[in-house]
PDB file of N, CA and C in Angstrom:
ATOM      1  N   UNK A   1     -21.323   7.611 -17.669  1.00  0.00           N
ATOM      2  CA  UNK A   1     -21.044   7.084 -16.340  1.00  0.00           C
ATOM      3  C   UNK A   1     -20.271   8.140 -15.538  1.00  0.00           C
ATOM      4  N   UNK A   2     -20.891   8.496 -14.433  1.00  0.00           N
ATOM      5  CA  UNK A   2     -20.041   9.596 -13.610  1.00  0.00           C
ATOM      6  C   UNK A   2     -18.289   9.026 -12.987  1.00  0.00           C
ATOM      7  N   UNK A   3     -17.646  10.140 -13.214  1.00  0.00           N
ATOM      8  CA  UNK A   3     -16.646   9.745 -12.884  1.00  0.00           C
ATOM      9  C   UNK A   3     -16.261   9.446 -11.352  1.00  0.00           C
ATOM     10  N   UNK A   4     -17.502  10.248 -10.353  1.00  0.00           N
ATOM     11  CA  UNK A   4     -17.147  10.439  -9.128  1.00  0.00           C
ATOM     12  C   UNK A   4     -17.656   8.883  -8.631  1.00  0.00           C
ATOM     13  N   UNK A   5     -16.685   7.776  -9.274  1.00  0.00           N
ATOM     14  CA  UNK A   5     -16.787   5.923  -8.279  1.00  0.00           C
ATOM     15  C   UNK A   5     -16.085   5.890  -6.935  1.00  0.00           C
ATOM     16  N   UNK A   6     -16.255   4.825  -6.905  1.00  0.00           N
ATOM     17  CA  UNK A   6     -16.132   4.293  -5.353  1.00  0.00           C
ATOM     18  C   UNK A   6     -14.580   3.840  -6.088  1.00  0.00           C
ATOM     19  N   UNK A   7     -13.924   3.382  -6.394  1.00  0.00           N
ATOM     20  CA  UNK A   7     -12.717   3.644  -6.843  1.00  0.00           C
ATOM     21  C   UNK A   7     -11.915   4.778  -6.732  1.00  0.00           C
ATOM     22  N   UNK A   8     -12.398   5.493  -7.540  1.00  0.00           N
ATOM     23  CA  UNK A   8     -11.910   7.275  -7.233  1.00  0.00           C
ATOM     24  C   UNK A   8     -11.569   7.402  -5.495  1.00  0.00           C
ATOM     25  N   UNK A   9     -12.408   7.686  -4.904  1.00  0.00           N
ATOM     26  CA  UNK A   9     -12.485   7.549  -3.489  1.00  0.00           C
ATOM     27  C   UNK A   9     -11.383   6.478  -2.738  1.00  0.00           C
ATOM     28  N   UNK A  10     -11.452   5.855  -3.015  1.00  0.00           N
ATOM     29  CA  UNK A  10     -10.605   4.287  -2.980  1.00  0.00           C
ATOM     30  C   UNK A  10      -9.127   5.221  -2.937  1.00  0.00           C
ATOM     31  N   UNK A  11      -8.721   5.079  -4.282  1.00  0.00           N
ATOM     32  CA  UNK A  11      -7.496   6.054  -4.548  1.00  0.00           C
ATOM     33  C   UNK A  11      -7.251   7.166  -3.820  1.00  0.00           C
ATOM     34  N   UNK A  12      -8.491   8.143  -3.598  1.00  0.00           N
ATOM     35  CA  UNK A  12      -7.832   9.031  -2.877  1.00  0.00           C
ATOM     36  C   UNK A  12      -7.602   9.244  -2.074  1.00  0.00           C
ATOM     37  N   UNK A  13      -8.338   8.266  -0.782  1.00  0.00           N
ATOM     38  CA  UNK A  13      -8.361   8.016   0.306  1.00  0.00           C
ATOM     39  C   UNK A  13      -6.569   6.984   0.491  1.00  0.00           C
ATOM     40  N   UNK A  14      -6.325   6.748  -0.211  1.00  0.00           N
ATOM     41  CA  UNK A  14      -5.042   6.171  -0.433  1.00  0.00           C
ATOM     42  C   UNK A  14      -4.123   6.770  -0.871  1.00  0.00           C
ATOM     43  N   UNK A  15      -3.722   7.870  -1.327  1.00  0.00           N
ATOM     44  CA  UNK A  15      -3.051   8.818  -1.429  1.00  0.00           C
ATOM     45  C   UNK A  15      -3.220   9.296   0.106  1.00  0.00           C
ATOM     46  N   UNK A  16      -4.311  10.275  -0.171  1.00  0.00           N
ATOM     47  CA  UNK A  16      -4.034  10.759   1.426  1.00  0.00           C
ATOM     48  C   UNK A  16      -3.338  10.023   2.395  1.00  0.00           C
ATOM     49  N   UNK A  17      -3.378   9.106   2.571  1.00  0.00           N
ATOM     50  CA  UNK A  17      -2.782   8.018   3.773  1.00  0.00           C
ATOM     51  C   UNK A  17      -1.140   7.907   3.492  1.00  0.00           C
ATOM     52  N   UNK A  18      -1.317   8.140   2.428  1.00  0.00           N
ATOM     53  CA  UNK A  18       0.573   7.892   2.034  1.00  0.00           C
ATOM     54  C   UNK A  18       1.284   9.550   1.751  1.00  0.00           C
ATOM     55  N   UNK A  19       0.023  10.406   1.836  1.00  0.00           N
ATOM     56  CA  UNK A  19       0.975  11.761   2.435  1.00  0.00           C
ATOM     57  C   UNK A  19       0.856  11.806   3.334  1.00  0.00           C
ATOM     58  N   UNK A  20       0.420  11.299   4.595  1.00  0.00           N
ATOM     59  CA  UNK A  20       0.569  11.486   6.086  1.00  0.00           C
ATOM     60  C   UNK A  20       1.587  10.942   6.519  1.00  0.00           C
ATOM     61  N   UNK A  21       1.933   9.652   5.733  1.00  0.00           N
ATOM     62  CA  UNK A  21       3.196   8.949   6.057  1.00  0.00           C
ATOM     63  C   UNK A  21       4.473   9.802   5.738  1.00  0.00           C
ATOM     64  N   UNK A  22       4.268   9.796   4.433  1.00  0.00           N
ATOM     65  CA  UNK A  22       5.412  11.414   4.204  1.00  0.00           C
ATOM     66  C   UNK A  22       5.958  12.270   4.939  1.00  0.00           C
ATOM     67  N   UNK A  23       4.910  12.940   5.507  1.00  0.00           N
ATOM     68  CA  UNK A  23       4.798  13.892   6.101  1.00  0.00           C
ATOM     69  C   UNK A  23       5.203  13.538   7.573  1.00  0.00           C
ATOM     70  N   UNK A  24       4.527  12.331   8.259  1.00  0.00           N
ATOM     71  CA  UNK A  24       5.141  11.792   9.791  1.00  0.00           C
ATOM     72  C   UNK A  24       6.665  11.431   9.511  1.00  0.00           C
ATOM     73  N   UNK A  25       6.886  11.136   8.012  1.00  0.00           N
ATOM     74  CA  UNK A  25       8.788  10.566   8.133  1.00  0.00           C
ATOM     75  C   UNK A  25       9.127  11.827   8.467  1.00  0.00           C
ATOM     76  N   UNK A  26       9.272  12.939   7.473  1.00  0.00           N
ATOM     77  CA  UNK A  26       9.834  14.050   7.746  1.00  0.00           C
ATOM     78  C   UNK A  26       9.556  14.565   9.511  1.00  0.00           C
ATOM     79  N   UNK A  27       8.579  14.793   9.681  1.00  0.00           N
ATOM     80  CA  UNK A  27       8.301  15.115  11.169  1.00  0.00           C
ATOM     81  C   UNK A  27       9.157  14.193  12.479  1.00  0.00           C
ATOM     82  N   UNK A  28       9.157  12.785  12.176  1.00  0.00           N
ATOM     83  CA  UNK A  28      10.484  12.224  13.055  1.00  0.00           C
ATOM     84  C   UNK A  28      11.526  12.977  12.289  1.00  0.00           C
ATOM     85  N   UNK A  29      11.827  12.303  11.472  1.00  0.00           N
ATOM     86  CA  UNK A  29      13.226  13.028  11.225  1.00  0.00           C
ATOM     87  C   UNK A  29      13.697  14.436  11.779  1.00  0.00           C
ATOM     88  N   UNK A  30      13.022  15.581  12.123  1.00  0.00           N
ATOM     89  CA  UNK A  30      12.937  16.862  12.161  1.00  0.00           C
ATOM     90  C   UNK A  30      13.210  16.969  13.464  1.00  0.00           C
ATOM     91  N   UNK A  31      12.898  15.484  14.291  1.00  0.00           N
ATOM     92  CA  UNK A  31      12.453  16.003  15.572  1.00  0.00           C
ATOM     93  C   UNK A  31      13.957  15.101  16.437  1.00  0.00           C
ATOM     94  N   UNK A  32      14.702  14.329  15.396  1.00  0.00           N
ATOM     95  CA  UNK A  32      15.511  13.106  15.955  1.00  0.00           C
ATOM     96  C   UNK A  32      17.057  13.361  15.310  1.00  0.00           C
ATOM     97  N   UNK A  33      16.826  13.999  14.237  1.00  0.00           N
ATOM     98  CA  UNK A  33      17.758  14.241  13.666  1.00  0.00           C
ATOM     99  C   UNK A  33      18.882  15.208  13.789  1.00  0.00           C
ATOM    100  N   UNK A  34      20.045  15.274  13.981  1.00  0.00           N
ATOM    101  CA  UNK A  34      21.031  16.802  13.674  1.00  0.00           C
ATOM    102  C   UNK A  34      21.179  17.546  12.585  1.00  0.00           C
ATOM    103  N   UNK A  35      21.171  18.497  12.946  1.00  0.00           N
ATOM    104  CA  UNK A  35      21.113  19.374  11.473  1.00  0.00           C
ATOM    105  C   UNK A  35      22.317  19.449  10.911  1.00  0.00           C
ATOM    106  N   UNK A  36      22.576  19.798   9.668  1.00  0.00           N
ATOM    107  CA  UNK A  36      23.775  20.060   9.350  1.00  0.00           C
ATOM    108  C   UNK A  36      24.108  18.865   8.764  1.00  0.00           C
ATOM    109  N   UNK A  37      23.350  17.509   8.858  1.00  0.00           N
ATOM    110  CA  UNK A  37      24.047  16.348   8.061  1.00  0.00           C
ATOM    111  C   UNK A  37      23.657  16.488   6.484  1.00  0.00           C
ATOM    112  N   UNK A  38      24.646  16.032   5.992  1.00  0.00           N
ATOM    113  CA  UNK A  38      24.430  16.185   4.484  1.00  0.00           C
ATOM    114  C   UNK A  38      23.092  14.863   4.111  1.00  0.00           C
ATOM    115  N   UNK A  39      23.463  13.309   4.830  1.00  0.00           N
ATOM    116  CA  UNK A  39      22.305  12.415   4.719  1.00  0.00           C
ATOM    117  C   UNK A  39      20.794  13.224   5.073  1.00  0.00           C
ATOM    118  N   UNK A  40      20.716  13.903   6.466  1.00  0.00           N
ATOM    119  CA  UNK A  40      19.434  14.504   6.149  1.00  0.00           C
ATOM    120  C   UNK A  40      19.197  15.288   5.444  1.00  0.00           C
ATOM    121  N   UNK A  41      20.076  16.095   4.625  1.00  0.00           N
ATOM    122  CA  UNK A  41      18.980  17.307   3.847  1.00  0.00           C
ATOM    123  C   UNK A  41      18.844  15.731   2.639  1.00  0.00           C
ATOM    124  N   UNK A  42      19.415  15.196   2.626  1.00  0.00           N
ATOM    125  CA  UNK A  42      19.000  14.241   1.164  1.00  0.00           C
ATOM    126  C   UNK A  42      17.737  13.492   1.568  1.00  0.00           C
ATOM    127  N   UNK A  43      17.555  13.288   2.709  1.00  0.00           N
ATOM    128  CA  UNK A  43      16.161  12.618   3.248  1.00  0.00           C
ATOM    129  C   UNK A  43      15.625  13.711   3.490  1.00  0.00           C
ATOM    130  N   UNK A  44      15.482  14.648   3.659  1.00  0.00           N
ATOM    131  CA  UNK A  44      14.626  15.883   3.704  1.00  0.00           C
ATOM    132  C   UNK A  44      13.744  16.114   2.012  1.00  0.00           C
ATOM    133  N   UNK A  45      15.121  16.197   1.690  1.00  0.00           N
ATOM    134  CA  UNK A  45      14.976  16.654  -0.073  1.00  0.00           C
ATOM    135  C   UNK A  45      13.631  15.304  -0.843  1.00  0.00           C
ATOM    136  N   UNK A  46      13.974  14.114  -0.406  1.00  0.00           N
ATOM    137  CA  UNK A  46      13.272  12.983  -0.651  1.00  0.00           C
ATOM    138  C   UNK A  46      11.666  13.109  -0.514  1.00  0.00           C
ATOM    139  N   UNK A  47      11.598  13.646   0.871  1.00  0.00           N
ATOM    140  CA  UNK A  47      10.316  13.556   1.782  1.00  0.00           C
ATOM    141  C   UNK A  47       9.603  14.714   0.734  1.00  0.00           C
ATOM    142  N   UNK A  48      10.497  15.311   0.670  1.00  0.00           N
ATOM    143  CA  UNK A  48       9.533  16.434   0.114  1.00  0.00           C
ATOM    144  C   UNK A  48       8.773  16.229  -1.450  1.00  0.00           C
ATOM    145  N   UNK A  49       9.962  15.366  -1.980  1.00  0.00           N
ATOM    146  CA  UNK A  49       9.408  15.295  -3.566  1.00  0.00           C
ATOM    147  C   UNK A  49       8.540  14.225  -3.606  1.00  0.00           C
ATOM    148  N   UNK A  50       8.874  13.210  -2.401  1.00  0.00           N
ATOM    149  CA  UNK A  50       7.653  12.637  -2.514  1.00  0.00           C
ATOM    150  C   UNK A  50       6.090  13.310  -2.020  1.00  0.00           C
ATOM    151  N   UNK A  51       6.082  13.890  -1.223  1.00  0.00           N
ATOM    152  CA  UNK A  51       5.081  14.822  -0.521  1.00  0.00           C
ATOM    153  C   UNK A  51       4.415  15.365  -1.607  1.00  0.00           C
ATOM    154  N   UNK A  52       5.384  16.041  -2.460  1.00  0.00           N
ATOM    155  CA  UNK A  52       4.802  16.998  -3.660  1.00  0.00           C
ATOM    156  C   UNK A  52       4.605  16.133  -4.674  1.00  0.00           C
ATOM    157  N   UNK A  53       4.808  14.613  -4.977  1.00  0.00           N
ATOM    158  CA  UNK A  53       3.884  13.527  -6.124  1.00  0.00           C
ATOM    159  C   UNK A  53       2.547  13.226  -5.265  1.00  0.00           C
ATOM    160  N   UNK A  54       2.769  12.962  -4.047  1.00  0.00           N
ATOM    161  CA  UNK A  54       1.303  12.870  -3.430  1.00  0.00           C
ATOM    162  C   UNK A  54      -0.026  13.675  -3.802  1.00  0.00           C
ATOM    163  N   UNK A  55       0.702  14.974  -3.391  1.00  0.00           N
ATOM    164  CA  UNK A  55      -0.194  16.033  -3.370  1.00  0.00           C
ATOM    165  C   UNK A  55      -0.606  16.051  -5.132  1.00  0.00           C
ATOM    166  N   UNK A  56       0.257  16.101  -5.798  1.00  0.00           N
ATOM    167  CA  UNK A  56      -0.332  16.485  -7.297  1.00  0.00           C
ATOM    168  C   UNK A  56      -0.976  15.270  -7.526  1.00  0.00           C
ATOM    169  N   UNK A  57      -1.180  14.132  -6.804  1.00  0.00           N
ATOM    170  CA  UNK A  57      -1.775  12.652  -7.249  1.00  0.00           C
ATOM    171  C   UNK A  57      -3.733  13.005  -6.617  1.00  0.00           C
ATOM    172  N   UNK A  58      -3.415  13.646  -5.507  1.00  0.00           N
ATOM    173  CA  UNK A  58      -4.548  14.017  -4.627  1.00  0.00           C
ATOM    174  C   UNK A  58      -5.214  15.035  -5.506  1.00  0.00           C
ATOM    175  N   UNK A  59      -4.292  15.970  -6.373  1.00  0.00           N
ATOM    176  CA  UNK A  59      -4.985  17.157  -7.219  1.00  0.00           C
ATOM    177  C   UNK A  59      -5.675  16.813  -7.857  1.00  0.00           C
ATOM    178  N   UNK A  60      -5.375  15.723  -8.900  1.00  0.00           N
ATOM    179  CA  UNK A  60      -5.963  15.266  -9.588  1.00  0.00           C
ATOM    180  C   UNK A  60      -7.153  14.499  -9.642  1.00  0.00           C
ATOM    181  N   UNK A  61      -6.782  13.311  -8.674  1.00  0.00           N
ATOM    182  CA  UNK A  61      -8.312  12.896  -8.373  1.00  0.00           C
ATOM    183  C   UNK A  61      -9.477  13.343  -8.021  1.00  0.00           C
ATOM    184  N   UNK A  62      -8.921  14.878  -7.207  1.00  0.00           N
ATOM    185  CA  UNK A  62     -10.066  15.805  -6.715  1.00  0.00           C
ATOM    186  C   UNK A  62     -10.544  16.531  -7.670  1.00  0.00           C
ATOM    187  N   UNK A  63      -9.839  17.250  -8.827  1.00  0.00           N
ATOM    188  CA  UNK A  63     -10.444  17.689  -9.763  1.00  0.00           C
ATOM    189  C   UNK A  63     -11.200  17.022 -10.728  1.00  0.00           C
ATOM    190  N   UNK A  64     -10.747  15.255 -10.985  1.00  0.00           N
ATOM    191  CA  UNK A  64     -11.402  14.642 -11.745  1.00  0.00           C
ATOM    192  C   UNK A  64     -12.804  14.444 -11.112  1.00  0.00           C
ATOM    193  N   UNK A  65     -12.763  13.542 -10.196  1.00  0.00           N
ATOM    194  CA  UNK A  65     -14.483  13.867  -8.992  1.00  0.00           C
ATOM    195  C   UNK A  65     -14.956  14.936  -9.337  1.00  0.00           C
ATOM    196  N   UNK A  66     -14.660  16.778  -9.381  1.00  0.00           N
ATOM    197  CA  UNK A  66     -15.000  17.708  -8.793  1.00  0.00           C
ATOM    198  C   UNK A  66     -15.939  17.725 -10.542  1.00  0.00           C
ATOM    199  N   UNK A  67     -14.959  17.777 -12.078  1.00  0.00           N
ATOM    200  CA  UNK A  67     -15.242  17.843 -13.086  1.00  0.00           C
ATOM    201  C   UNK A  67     -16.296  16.950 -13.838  1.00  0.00           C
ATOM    202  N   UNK A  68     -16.065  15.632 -13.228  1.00  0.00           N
ATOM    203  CA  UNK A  68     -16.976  14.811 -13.430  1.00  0.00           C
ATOM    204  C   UNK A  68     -16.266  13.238 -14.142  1.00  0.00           C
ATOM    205  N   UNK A  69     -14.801  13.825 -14.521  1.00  0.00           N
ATOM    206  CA  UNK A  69     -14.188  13.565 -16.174  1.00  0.00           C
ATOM    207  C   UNK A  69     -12.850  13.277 -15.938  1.00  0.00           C
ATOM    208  N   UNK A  70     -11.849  12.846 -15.969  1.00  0.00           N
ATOM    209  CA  UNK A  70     -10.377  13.122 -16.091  1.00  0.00           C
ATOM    210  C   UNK A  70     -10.148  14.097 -16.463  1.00  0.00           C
ATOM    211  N   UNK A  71      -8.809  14.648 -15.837  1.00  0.00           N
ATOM    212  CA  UNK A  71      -8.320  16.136 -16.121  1.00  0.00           C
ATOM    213  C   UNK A  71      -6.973  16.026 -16.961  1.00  0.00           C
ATOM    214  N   UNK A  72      -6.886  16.895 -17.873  1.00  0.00           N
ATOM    215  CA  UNK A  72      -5.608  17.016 -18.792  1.00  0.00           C
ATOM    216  C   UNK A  72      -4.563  17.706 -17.415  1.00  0.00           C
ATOM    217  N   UNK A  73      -3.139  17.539 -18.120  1.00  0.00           N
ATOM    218  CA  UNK A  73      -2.057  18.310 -17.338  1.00  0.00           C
ATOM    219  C   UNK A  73      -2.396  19.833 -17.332  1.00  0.00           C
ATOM    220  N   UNK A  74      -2.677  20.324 -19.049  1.00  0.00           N
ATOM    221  CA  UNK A  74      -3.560  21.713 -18.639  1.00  0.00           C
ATOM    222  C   UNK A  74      -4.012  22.200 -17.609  1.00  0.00           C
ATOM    223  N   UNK A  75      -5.414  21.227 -17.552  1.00  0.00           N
ATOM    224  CA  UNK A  75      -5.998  21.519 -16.711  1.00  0.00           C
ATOM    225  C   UNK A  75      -5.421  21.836 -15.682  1.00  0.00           C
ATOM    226  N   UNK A  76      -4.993  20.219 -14.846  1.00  0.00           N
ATOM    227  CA  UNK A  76      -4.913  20.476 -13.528  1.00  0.00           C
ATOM    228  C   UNK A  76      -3.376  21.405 -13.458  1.00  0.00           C
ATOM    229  N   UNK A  77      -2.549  22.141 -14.504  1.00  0.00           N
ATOM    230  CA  UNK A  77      -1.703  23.333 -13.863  1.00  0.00           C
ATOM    231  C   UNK A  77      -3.310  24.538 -13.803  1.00  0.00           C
ATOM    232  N   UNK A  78      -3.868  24.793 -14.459  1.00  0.00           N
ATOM    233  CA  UNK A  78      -4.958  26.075 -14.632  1.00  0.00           C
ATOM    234  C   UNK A  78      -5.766  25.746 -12.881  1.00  0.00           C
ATOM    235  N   UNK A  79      -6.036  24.846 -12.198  1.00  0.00           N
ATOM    236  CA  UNK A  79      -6.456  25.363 -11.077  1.00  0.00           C
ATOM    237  C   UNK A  79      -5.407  25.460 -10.019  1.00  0.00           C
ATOM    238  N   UNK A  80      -4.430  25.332 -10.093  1.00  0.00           N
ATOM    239  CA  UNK A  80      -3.463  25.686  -9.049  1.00  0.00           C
ATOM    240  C   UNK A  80      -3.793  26.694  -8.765  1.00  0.00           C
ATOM    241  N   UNK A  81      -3.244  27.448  -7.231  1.00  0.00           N
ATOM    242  CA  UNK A  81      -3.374  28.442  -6.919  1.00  0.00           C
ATOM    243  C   UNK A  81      -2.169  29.213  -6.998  1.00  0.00           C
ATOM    244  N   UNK A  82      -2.610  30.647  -7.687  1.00  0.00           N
ATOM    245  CA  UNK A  82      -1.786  32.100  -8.138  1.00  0.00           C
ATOM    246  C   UNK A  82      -0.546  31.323  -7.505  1.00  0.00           C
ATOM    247  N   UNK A  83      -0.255  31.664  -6.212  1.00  0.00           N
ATOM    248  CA  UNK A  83       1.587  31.380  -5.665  1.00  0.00           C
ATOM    249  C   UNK A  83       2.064  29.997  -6.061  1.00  0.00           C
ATOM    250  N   UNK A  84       1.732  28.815  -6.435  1.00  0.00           N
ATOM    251  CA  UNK A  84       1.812  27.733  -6.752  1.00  0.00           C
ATOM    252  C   UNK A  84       2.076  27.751  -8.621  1.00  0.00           C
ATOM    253  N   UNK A  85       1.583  28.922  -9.092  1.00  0.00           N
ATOM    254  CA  UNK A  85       1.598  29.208 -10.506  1.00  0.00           C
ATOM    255  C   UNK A  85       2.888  30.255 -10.538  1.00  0.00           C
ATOM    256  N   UNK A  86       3.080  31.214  -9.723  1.00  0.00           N
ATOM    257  CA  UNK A  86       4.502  31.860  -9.422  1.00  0.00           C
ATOM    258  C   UNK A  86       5.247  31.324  -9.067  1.00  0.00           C
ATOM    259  N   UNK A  87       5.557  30.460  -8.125  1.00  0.00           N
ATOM    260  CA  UNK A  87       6.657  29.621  -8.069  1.00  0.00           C
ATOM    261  C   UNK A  87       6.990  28.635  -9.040  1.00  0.00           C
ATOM    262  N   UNK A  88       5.997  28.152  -9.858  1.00  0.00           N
ATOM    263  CA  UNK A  88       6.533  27.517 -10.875  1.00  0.00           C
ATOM    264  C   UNK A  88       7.170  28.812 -12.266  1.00  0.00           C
ATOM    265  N   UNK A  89       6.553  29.756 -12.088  1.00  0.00           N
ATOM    266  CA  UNK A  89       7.423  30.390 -13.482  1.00  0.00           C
ATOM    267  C   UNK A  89       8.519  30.817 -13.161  1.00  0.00           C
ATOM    268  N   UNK A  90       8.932  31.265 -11.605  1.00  0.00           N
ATOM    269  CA  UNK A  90      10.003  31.961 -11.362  1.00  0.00           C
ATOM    270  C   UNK A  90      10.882  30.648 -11.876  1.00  0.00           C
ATOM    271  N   UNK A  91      10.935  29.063 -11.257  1.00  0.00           N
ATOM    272  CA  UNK A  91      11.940  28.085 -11.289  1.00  0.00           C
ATOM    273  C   UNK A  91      12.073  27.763 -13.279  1.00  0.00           C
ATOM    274  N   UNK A  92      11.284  27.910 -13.754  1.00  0.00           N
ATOM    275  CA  UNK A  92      11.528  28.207 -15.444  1.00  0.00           C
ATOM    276  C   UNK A  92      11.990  29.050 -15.839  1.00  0.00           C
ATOM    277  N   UNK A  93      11.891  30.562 -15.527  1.00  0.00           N
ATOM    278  CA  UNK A  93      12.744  31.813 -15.727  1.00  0.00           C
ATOM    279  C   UNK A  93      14.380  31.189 -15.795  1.00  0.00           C
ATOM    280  N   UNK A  94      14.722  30.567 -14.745  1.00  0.00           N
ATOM    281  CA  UNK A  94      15.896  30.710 -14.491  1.00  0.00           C
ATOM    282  C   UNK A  94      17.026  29.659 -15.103  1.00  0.00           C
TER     283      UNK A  94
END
């Protein structure tokens, strides 16, 4: 049975929608906010880690569609792209 369902789609089309939201909080915030508050970098800091579960939620479903199959964690670190694979070794180096 191919993996690429109307489910799949479902999901990812639902992800996407909830990183736009992400992404519009941060964007008010950016645009309403004073800098320098310690509450916004913590809502900054928020937006972002949620932004970045989105996106790796979106990775996945796209590679599973793209593969045919579910993807191991392997996997989906092996198609990241090069700077996305450097920034993760530099933050382990240290």
């Amino acid at each position: 049975m191919p993996f690429f369902t109307k489910s799949n789609l479902v999901d990812l089309r639902a992800e996407a929608e909830q990183l736009s939201i992400c992404v519009e909080h941060f964007l008010y915030a950016s645009e309403r906010v004073v800098e320098g508050d310690y509450k916004t970098k913590g809502f900054y800091d928020n937006c972002i880690e949620k932004c970045n579960g989105r996106l790796k939620a979106i990775h996945f479903l796209m590679e599973s569609i793209r593969q045919n199959r579910p993807v191991s964690e392997e996997e989906l670190e092996e198609t990241l792209p090069d700077f996305l694979n450097c920034q993760k070794n530099a933050k382990e180096k240290k």
